[in-house]
C-alpha atoms as a PDB file:
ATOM      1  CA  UNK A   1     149.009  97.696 123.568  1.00  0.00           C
ATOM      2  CA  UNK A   2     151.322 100.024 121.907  1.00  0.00           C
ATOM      3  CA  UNK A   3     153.492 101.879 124.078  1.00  0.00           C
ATOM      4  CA  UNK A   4     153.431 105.647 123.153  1.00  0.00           C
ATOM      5  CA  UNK A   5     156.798 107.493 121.994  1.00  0.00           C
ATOM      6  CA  UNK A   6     158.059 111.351 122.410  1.00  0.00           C
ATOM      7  CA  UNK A   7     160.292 113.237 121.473  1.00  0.00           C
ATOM      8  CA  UNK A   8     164.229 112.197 122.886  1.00  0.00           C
ATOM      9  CA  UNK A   9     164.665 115.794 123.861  1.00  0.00           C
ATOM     10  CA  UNK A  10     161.129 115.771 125.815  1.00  0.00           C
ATOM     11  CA  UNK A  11     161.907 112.392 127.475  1.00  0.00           C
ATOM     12  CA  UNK A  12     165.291 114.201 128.528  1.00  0.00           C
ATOM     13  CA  UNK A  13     163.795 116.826 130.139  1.00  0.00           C
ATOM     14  CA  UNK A  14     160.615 114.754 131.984  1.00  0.00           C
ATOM     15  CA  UNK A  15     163.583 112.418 133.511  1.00  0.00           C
ATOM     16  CA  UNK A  16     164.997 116.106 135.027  1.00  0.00           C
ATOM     17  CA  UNK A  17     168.152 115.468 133.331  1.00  0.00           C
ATOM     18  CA  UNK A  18     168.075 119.088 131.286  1.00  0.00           C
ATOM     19  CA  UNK A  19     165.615 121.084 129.226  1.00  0.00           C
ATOM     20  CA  UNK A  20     164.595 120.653 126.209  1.00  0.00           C
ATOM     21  CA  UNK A  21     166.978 123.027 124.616  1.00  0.00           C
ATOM     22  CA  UNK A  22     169.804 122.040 126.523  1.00  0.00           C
ATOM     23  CA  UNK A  23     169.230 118.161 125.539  1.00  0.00           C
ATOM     24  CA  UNK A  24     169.227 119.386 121.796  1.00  0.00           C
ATOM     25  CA  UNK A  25     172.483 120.443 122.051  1.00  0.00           C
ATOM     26  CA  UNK A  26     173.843 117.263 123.800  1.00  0.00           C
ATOM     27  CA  UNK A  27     172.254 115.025 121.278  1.00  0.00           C
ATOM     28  CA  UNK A  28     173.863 117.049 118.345  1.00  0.00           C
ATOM     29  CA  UNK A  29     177.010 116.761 120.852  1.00  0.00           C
ATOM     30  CA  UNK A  30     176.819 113.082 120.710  1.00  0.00           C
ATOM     31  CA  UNK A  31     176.515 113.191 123.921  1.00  0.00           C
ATOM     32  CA  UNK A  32     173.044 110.885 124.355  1.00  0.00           C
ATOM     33  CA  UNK A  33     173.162 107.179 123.227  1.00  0.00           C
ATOM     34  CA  UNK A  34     169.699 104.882 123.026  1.00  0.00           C
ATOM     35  CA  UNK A  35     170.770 101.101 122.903  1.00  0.00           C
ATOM     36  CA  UNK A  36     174.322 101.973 122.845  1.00  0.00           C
ATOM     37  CA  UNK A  37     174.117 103.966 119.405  1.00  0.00           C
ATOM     38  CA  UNK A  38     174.644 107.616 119.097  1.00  0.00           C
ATOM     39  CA  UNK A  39     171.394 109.423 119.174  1.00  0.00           C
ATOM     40  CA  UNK A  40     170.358 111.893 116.650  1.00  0.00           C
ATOM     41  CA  UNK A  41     168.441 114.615 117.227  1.00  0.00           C
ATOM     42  CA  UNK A  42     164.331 114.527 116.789  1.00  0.00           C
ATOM     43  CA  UNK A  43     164.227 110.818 117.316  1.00  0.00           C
ATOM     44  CA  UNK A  44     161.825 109.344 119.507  1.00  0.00           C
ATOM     45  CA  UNK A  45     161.586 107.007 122.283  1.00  0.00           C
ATOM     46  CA  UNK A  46     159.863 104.685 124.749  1.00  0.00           C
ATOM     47  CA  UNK A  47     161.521 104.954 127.667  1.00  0.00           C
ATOM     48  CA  UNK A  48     162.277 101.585 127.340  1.00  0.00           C
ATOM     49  CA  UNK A  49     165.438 101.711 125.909  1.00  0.00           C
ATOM     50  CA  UNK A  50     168.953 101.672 127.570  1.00  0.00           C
ATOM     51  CA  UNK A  51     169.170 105.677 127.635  1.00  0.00           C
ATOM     52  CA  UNK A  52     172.706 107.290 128.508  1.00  0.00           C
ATOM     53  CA  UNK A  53     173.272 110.770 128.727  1.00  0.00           C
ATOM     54  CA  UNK A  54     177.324 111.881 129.054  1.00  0.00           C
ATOM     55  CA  UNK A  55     177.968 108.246 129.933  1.00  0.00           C
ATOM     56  CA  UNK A  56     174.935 107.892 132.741  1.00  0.00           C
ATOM     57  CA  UNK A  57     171.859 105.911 132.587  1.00  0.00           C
ATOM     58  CA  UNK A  58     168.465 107.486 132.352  1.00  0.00           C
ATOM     59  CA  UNK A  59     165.405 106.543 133.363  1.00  0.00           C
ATOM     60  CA  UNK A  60     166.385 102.859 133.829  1.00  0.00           C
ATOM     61  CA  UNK A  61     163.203 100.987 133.424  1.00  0.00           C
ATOM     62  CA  UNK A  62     161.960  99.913 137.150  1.00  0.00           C
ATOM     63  CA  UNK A  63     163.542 102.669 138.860  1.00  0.00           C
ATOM     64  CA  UNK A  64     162.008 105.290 141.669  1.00  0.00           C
ATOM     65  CA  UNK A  65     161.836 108.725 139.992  1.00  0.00           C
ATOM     66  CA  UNK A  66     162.893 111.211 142.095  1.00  0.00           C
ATOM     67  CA  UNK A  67     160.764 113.668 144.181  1.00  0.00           C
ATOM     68  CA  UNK A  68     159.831 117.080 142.283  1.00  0.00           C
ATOM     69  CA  UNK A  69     162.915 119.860 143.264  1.00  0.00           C
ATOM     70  CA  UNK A  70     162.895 123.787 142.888  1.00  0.00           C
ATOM     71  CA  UNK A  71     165.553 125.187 144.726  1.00  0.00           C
ATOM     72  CA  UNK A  72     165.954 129.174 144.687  1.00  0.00           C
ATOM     73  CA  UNK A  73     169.613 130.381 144.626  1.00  0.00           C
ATOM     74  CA  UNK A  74     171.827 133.259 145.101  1.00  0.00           C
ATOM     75  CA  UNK A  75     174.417 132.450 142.632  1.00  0.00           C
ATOM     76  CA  UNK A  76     177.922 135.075 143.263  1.00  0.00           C
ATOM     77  CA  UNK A  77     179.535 136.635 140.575  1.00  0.00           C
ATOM     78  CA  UNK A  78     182.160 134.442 138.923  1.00  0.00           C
ATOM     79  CA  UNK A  79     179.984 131.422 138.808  1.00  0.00           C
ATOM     80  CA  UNK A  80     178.320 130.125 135.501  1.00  0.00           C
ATOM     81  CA  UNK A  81     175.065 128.015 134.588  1.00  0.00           C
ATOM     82  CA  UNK A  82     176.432 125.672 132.075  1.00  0.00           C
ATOM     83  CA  UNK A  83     179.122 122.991 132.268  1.00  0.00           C
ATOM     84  CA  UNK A  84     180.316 123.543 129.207  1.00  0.00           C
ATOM     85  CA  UNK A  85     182.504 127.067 130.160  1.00  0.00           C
ATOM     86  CA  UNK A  86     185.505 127.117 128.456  1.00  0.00           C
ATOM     87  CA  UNK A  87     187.211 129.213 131.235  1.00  0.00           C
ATOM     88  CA  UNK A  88     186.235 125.899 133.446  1.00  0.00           C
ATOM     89  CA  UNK A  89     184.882 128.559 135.797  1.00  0.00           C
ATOM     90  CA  UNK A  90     182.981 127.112 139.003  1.00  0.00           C
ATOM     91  CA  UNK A  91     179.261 125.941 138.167  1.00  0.00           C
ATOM     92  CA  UNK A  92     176.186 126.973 139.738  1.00  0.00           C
ATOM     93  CA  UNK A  93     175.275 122.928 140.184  1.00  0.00           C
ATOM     94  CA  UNK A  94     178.291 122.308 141.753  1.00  0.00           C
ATOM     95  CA  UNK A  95     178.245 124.760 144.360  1.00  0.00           C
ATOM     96  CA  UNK A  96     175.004 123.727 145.214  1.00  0.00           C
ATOM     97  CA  UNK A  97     176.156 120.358 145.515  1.00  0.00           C
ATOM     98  CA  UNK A  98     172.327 119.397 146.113  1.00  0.00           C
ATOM     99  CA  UNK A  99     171.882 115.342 146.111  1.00  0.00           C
ATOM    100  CA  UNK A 100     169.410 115.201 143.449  1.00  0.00           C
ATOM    101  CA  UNK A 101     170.719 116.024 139.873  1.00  0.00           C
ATOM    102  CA  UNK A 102     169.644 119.628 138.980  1.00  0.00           C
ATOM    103  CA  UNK A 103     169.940 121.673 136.503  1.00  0.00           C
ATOM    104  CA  UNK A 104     169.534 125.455 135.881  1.00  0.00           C
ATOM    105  CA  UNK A 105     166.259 126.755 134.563  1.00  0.00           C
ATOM    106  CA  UNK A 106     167.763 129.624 132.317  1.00  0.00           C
ATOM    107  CA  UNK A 107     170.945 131.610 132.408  1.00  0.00           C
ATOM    108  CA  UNK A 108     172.673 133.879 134.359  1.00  0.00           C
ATOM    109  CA  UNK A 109     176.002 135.510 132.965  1.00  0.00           C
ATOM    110  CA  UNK A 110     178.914 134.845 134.796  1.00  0.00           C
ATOM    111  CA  UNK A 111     179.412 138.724 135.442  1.00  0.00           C
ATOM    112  CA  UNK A 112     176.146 138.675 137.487  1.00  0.00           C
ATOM    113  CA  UNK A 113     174.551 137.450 140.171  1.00  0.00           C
ATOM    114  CA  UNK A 114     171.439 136.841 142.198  1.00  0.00           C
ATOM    115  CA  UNK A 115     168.840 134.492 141.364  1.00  0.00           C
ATOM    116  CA  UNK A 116     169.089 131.107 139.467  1.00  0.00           C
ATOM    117  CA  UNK A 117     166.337 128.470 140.020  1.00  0.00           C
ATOM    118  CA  UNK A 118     167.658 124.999 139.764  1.00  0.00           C
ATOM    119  CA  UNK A 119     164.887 121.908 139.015  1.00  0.00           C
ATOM    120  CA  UNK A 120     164.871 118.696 137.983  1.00  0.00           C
ATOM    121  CA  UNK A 121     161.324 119.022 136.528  1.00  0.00           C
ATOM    122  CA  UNK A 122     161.841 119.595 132.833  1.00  0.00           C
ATOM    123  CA  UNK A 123     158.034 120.826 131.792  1.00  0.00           C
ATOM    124  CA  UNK A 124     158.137 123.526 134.772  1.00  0.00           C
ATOM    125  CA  UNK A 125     161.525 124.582 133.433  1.00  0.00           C
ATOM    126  CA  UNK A 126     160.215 125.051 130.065  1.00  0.00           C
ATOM    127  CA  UNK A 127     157.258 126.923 130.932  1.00  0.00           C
ATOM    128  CA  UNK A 128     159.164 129.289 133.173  1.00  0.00           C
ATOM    129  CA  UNK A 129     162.091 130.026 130.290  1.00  0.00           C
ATOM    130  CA  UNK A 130     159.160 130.390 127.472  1.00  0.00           C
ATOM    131  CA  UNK A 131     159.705 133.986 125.954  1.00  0.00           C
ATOM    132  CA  UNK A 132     156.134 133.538 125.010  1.00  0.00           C
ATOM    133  CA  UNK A 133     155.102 133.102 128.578  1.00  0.00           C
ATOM    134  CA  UNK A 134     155.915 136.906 129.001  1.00  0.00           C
ATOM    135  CA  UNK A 135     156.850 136.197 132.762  1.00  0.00           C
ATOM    136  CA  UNK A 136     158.355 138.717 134.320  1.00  0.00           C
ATOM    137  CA  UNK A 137     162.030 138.646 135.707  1.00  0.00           C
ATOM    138  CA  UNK A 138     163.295 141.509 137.685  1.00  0.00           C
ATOM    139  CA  UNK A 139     166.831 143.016 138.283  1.00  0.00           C
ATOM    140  CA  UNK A 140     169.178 145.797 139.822  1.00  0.00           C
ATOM    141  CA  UNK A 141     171.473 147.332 137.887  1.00  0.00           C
ATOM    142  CA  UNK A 142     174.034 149.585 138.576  1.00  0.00           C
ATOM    143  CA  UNK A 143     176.074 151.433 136.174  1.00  0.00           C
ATOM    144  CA  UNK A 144     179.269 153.015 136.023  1.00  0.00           C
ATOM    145  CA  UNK A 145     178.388 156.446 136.069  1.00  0.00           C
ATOM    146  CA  UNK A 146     175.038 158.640 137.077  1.00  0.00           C
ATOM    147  CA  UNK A 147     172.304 158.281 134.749  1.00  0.00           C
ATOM    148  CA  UNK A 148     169.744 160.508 133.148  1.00  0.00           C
ATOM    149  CA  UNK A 149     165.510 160.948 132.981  1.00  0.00           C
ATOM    150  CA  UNK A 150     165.799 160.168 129.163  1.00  0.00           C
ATOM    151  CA  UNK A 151     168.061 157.536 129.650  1.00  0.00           C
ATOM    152  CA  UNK A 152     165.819 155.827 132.163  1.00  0.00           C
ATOM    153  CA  UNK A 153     162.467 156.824 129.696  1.00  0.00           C
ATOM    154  CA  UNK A 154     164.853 155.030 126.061  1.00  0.00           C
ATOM    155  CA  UNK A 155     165.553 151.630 128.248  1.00  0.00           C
ATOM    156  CA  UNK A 156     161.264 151.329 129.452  1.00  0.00           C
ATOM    157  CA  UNK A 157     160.482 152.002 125.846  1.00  0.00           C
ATOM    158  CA  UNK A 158     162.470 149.677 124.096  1.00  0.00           C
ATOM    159  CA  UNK A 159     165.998 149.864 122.916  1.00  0.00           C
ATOM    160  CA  UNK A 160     166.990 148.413 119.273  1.00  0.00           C
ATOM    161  CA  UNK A 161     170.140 146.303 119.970  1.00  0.00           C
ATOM    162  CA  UNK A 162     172.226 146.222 116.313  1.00  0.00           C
ATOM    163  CA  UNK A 163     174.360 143.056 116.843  1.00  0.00           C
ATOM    164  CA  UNK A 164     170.923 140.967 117.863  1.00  0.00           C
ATOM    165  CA  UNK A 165     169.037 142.687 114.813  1.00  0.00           C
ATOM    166  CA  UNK A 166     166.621 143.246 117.829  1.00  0.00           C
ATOM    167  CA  UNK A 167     164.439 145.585 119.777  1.00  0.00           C
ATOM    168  CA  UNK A 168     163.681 144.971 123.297  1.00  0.00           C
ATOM    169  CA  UNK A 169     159.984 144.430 124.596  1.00  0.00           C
ATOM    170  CA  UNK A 170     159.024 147.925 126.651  1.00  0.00           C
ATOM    171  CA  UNK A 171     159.506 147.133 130.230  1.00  0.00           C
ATOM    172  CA  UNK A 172     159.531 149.056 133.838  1.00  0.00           C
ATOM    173  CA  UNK A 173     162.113 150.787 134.628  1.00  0.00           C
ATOM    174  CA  UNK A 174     162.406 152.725 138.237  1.00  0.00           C
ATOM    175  CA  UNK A 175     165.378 154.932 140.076  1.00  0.00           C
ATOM    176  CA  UNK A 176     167.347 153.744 142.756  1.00  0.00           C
ATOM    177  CA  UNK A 177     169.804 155.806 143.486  1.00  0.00           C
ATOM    178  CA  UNK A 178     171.715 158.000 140.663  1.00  0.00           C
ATOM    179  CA  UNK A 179     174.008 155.100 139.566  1.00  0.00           C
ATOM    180  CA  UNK A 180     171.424 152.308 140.564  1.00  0.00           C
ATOM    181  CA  UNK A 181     168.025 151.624 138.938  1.00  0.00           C
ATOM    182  CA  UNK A 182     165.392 148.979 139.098  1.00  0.00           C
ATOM    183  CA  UNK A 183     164.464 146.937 135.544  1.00  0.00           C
ATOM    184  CA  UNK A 184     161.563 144.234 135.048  1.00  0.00           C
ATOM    185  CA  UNK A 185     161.983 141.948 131.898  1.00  0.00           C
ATOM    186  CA  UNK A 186     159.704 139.940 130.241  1.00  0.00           C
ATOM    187  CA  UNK A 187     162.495 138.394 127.492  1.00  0.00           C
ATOM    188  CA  UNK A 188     165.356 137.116 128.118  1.00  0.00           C
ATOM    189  CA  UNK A 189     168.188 137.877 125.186  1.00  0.00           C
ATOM    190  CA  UNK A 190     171.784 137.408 125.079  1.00  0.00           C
ATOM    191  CA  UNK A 191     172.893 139.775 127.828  1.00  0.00           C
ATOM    192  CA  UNK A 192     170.313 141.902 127.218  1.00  0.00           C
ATOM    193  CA  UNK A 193     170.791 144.494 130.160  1.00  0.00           C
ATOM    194  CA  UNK A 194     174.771 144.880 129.545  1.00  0.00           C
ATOM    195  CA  UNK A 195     173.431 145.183 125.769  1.00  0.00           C
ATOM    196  CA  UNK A 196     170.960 147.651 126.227  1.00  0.00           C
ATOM    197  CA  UNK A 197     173.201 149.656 128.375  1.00  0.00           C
ATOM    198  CA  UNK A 198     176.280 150.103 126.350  1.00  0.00           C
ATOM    199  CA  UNK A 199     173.734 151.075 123.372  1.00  0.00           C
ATOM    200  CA  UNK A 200     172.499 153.805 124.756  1.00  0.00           C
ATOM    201  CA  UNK A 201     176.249 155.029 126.017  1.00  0.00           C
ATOM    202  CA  UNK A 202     176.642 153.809 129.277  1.00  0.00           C
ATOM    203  CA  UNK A 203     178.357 151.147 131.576  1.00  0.00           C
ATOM    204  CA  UNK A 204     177.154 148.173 133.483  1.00  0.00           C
ATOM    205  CA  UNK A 205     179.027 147.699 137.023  1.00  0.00           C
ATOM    206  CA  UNK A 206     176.967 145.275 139.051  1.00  0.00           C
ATOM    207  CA  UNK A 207     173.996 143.455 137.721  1.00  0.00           C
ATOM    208  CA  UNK A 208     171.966 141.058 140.222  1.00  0.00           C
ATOM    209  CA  UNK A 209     168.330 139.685 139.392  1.00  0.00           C
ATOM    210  CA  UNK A 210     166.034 139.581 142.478  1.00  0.00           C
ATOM    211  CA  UNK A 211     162.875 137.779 141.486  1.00  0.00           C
ATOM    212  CA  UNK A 212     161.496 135.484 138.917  1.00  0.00           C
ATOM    213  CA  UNK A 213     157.823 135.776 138.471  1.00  0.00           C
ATOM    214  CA  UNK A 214     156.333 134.752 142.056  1.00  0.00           C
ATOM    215  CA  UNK A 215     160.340 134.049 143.372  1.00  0.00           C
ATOM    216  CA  UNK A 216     161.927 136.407 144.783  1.00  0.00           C
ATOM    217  CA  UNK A 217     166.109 136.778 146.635  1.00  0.00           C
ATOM    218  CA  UNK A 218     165.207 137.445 149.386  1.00  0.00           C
ATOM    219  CA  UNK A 219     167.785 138.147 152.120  1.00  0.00           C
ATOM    220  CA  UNK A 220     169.460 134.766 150.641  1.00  0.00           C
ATOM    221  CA  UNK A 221     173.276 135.170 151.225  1.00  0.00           C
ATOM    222  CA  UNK A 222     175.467 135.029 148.490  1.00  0.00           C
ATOM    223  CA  UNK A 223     176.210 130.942 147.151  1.00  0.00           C
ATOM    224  CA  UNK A 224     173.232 129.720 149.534  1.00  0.00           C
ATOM    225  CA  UNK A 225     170.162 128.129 148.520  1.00  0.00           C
ATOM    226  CA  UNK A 226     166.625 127.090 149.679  1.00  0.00           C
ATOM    227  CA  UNK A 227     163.842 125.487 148.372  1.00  0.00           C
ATOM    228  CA  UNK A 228     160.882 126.887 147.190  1.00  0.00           C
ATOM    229  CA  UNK A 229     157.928 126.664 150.022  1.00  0.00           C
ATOM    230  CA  UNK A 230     154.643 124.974 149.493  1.00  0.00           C
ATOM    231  CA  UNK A 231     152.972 128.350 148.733  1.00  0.00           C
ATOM    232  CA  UNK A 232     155.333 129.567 146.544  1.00  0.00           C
ATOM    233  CA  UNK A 233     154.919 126.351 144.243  1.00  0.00           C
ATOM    234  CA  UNK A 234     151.020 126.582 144.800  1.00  0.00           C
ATOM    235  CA  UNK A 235     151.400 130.647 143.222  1.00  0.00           C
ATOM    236  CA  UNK A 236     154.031 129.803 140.517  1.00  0.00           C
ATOM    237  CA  UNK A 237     151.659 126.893 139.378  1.00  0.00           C
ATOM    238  CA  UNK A 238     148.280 129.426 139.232  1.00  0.00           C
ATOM    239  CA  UNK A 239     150.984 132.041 137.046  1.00  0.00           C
ATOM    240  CA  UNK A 240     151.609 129.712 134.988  1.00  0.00           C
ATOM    241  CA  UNK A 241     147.936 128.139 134.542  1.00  0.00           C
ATOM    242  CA  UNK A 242     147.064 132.078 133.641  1.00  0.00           C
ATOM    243  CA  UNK A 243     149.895 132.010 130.913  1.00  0.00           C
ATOM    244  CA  UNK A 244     148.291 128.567 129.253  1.00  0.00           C
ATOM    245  CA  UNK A 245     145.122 130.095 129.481  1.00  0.00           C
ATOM    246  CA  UNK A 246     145.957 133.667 128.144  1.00  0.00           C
ATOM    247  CA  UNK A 247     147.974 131.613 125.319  1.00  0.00           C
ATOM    248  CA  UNK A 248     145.077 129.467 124.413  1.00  0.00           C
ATOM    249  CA  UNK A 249     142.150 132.396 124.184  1.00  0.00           C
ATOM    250  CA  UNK A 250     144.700 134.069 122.339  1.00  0.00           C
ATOM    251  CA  UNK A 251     144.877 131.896 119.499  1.00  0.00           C
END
């Protein structure tokens, strides 16, 4: 019986090493070998090749996989999501210091803070990143000086960002306080907030994102993490059932 092959990337990701995209960009590093050559990106596999990833085995043929992990985190300010920062600033992973490998499910810019999921389930971290999905990520914001009605009214409606060639999905947008105002997302651009901000004239001073879809902060201190509970994973599962199914009458 012939074994069936995937996609390198999609093996990557279903061994909780990274996601997809992220495993793209480590093959094209030449940072993933298969039988001791350098990988290439698009190539497929068994799984039952000798599979190293920055020097590591993966997936070694015979071995326990690890138990499913979704841990919710309140990253600070000053940390980043990817190893690859060239200021070599302090990464989310290794604060967490969690014994299973991780990995973020997103990004978070280094300026902010709040909530980062980290996983090592590579399909749920692609379904929850999906632009497509339309899942809804939610954030305070405040600014650097008071802001106005219309300013509030241009953000919700959509705000055409030059440098991304862009315009922002309409999204909810509520007062706080008169620096300090509530924003729900359903995309996830290039610093999109800061972006959308500065375009329409004003400043971003703090930035921290309280909830993904069903996960929210919570009164988690700043740098401390939990895991997701047993309900949580049982609503995040039906969301993202409803997004397959909404995608697939869609069509």
């Amino acid at each position: 019986m012939e074994i069936e092959s995937v996609r390198l990337n999609k093996y990557l990701s279903g061994q909780g090493v990274c996601s997809r995209r992220e495993a793209d960009r480590l093959i094209a590093a030449g940072e993933v070998t298969v039988d001791g050559r350098t990988a290439q990106v698009g190539e497929r596999v068994t799984g039952q090749e000798r599979i190293c990833c920055a020097g590591k085995l993966v997936g070694a043929v015979g071995t326990e996989r690890a138990k499913p992990v979704l841990l919710i985190v309140n990253k600070p300010k000053g940390v980043v999501c990817t190893t690859s920062d060239k200021d070599r600033a302090p990464n989310v992973v290794e604060l967490v210091h969690y014994p299973t490998r991780v990995y973020p499910v997103g990004r978070l810019d280094k300026d902010s803070e709040g909530l980062i999921l980290l996983t090592n389930q590579g399909e749920l971290a692609n379904e929850i990143m999906h632009a497509g999905n339309l899942h809804e990520k939610e954030y305070i914001v405040t600014l650097s000086q008071p802001y106005t009605a219309a300013f509030l009214k241009k953000m919700g409606a959509g705000v055409e960002i030059p440098e991304l060639g862009e315009t922002t999905r309409p999204c909810r947008v509520e007062p706080v306080d008169e620096k300090t105002f509530r924003i729900v997302l359903t995309q996830g651009l290039n610093r999109q907030i800061r972006r959308m901000c500065e375009t329409l004239g004003c400043r971003v001073t703090a930035l921290k994102r309280v909830r993904i879809m069903n996960l929210h902060l919570g009164r988690l201190n700043s740098g401390d993490y939990r895991k997701a509970t047993p309900g949580e994973m049982e609503e995040l599962r039906r969301e993202l059932e409803l997004s397959r199914s909404a995608k697939v009458s869609g069509e």
